[in-house]
C-alpha atoms as a PDB file:
ATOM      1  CA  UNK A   1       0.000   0.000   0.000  1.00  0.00           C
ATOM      2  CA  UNK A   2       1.540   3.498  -1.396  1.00  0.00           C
ATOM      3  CA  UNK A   3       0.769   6.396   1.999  1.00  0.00           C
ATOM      4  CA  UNK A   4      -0.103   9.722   0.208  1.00  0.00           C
ATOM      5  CA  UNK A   5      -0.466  13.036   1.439  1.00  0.00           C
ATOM      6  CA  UNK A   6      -0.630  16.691   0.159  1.00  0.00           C
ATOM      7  CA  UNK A   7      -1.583  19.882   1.333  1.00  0.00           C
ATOM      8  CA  UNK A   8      -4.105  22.274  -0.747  1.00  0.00           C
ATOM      9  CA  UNK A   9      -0.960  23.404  -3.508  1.00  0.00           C
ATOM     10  CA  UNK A  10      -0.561  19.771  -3.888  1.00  0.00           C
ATOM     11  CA  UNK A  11      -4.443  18.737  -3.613  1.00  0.00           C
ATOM     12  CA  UNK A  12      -5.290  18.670  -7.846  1.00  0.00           C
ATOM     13  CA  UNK A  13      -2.580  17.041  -8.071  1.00  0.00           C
ATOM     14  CA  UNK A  14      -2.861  14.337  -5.632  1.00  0.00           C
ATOM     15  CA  UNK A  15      -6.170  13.155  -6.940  1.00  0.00           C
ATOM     16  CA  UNK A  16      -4.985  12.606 -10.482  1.00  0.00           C
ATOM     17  CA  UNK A  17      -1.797  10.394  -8.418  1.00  0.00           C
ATOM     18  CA  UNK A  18      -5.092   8.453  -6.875  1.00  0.00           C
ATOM     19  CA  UNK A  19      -6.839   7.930  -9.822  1.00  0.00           C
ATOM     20  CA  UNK A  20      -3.621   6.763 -12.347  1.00  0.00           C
ATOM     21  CA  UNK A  21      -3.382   4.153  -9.261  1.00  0.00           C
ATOM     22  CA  UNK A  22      -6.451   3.229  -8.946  1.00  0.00           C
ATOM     23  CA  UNK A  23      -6.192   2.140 -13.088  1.00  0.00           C
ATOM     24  CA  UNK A  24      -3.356   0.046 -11.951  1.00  0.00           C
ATOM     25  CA  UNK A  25      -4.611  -1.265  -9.342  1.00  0.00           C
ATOM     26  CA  UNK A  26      -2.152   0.038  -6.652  1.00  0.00           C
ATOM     27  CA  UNK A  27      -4.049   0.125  -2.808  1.00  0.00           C
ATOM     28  CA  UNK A  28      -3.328   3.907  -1.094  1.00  0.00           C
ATOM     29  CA  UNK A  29      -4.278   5.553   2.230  1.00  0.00           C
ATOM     30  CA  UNK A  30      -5.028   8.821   1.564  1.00  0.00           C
ATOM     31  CA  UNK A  31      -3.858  10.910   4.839  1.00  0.00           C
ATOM     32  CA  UNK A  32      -5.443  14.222   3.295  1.00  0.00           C
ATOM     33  CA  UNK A  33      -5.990  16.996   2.960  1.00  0.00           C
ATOM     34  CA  UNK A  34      -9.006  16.718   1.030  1.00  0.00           C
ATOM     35  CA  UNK A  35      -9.836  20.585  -0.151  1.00  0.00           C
ATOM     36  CA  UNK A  36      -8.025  23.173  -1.803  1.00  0.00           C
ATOM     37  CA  UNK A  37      -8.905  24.882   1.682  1.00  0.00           C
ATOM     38  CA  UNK A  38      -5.402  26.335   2.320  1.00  0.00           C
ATOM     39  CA  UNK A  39      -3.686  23.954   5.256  1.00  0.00           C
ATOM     40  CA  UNK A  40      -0.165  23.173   6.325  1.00  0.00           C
ATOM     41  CA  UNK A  41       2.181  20.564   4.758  1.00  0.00           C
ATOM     42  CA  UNK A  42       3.595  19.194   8.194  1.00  0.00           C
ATOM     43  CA  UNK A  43       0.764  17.413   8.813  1.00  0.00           C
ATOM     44  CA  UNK A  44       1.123  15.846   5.945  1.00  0.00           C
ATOM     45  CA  UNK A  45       4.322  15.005   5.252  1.00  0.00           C
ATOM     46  CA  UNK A  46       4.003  13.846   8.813  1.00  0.00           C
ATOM     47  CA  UNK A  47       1.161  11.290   8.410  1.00  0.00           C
ATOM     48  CA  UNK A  48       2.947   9.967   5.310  1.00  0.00           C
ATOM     49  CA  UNK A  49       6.024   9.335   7.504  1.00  0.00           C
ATOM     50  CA  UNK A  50       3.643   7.758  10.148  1.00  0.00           C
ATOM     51  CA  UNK A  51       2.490   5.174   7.728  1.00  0.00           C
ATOM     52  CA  UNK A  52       5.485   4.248   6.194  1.00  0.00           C
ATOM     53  CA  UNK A  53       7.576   4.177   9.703  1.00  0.00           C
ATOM     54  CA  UNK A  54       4.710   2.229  10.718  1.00  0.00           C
ATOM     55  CA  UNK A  55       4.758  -0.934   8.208  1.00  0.00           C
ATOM     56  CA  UNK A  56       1.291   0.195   7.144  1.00  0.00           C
ATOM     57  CA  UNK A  57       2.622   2.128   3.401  1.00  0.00           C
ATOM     58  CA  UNK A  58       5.630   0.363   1.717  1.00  0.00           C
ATOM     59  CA  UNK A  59       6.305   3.664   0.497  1.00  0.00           C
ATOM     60  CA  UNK A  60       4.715   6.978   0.408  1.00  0.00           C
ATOM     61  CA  UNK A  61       3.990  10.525  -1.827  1.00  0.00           C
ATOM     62  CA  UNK A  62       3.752  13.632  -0.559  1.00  0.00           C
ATOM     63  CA  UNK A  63       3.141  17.008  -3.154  1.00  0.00           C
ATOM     64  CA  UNK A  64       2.842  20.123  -2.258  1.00  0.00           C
ATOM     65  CA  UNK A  65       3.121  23.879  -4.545  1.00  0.00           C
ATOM     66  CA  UNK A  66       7.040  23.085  -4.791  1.00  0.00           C
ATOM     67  CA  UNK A  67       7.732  19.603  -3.024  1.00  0.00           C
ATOM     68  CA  UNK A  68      10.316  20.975  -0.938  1.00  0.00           C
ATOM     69  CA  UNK A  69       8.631  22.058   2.404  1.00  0.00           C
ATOM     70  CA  UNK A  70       6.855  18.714   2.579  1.00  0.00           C
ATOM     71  CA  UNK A  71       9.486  16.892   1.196  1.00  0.00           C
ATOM     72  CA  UNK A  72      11.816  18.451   4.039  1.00  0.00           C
ATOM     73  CA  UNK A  73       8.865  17.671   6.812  1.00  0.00           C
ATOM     74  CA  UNK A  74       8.650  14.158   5.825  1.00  0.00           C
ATOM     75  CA  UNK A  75      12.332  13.603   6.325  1.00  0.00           C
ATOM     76  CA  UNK A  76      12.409  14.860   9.774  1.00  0.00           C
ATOM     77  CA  UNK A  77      11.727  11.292  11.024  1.00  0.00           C
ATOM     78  CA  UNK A  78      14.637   8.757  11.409  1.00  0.00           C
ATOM     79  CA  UNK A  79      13.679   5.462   8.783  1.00  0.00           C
ATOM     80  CA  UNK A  80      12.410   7.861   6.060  1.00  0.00           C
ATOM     81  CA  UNK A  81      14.085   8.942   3.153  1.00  0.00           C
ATOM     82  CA  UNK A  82      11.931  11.406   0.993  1.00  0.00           C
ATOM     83  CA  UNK A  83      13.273  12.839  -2.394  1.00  0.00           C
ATOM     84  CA  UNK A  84      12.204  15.336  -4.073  1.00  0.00           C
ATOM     85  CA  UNK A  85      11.787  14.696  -8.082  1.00  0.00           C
ATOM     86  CA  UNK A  86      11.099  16.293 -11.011  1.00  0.00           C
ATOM     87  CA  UNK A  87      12.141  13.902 -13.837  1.00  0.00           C
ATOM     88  CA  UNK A  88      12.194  10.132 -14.251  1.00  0.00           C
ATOM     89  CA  UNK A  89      15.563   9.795 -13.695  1.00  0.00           C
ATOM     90  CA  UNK A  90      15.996  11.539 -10.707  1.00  0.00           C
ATOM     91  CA  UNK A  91      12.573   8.869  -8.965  1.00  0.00           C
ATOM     92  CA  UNK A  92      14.701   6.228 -11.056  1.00  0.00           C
ATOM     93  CA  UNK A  93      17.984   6.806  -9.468  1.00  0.00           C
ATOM     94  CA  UNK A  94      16.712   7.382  -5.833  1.00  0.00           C
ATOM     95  CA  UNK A  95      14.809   4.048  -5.704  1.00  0.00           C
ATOM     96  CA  UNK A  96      18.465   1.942  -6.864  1.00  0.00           C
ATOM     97  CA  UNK A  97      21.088   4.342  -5.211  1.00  0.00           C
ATOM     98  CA  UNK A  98      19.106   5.745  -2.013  1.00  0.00           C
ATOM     99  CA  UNK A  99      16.281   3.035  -1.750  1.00  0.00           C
ATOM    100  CA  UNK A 100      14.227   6.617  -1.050  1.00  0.00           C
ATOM    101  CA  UNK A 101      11.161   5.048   0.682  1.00  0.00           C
ATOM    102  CA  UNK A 102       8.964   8.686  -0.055  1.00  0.00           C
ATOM    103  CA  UNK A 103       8.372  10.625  -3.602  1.00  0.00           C
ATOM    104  CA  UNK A 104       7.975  13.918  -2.975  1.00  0.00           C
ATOM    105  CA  UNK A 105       6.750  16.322  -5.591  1.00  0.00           C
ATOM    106  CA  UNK A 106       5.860  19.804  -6.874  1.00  0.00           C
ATOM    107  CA  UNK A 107       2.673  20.220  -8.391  1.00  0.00           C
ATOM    108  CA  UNK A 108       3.604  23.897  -9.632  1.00  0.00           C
ATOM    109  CA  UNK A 109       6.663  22.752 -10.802  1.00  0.00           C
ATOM    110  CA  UNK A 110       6.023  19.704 -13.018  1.00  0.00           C
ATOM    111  CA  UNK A 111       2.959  18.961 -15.402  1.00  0.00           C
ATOM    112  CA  UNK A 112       0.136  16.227 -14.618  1.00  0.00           C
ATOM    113  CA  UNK A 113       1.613  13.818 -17.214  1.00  0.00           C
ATOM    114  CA  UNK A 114       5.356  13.578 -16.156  1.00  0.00           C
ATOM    115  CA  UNK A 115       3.874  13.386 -12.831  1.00  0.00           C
ATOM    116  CA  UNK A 116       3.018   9.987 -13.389  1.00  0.00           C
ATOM    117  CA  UNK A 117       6.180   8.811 -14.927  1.00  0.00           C
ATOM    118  CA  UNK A 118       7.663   9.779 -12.211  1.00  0.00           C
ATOM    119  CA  UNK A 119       5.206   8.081 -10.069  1.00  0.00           C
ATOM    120  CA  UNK A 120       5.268   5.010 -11.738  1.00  0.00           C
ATOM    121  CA  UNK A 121       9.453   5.235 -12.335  1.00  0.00           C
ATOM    122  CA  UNK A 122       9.634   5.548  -8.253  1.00  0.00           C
ATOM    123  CA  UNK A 123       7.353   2.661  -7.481  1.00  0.00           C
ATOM    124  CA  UNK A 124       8.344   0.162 -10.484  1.00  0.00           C
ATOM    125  CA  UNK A 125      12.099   0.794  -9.405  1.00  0.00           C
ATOM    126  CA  UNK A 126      13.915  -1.592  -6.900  1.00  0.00           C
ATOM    127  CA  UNK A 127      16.995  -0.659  -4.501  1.00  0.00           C
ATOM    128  CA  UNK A 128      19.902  -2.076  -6.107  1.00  0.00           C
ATOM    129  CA  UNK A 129      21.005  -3.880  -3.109  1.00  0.00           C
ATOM    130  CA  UNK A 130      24.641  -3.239  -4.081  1.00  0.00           C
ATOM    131  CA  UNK A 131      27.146  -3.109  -0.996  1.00  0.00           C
ATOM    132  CA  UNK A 132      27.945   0.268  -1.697  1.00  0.00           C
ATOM    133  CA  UNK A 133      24.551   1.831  -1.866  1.00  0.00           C
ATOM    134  CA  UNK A 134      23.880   0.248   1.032  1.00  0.00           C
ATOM    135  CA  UNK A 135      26.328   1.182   3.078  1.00  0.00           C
ATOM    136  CA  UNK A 136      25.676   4.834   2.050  1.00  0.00           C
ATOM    137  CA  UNK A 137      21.845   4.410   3.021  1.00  0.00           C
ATOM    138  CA  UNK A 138      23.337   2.601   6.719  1.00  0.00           C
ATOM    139  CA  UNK A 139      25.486   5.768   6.928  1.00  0.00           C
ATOM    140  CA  UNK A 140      22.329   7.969   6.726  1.00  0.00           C
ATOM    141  CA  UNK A 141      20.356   5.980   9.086  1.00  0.00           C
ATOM    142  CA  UNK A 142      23.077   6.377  11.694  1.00  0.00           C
ATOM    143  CA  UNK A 143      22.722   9.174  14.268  1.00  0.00           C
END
């Protein structure tokens, strides 16, 4: 199950992300918000976090106006590893070098379409497993 969360600069967004996995048949928990009612990305990124810390998500998306502020309150808790992306390489790259466990995005920055290639780049992509990867992800864990 994919966690996602957004607040109202990410909201239009968000719903097209629901409904592209809903065609493929990909189970969510959507943590909110669920208006264009002006809100705070904290809580968001936050309840995202929650769910994947938890063992509920496997991984989790967060959007908001630029992905950065969510993207930044996501990563506040130790275990999650939230990158911010705006082409498929970048979601392609995290996933098999950083085994990033959250996509963040910017819904004023990208378009709708290479939204979803990015979405579906992050979540079809596997960690690499390599030793050295690893080790760097370890390293990041470590306080």
């Amino acid at each position: 199950m994919i966690a996602i969360g957004s607040d109202h600069g990410g909201y239009d967004l968000k719903e097209l992300v629901k409904k592209h996995l809903d065609s493929k048949k990909i189970a969510y928990k959507d943590v909110g918000c669920d208006s264009k009612t002006s809100c705070d990305y904290p809580e968001y990124g936050k309840e995202v976090a929650k769910s994947v810390l938890s063992g509920e998500c496997e991984k989790g998306i967060v959007i908001c106006t630029t992905g950065i502020g969510i993207s930044i309150a996501a990563n506040k808790y130790k275990g999650i590893r939230a990158a911010l992306c705006a082409d498929t390489l970048s979601a392609k790259l995290t996933r098999l070098h950083n085994n990033a466990n959250v996509l963040a995005m910017g819904a004023g920055i990208i378009g709708p379409d290479l939204a979803l290639s990015i979405v579906d780049t992050f979540l079809e992509t596997e960690f690499s497993e390599e030793e050295r990867h690893q080790r760097r992800v370890d390293a990041i864990e470590t306080e």
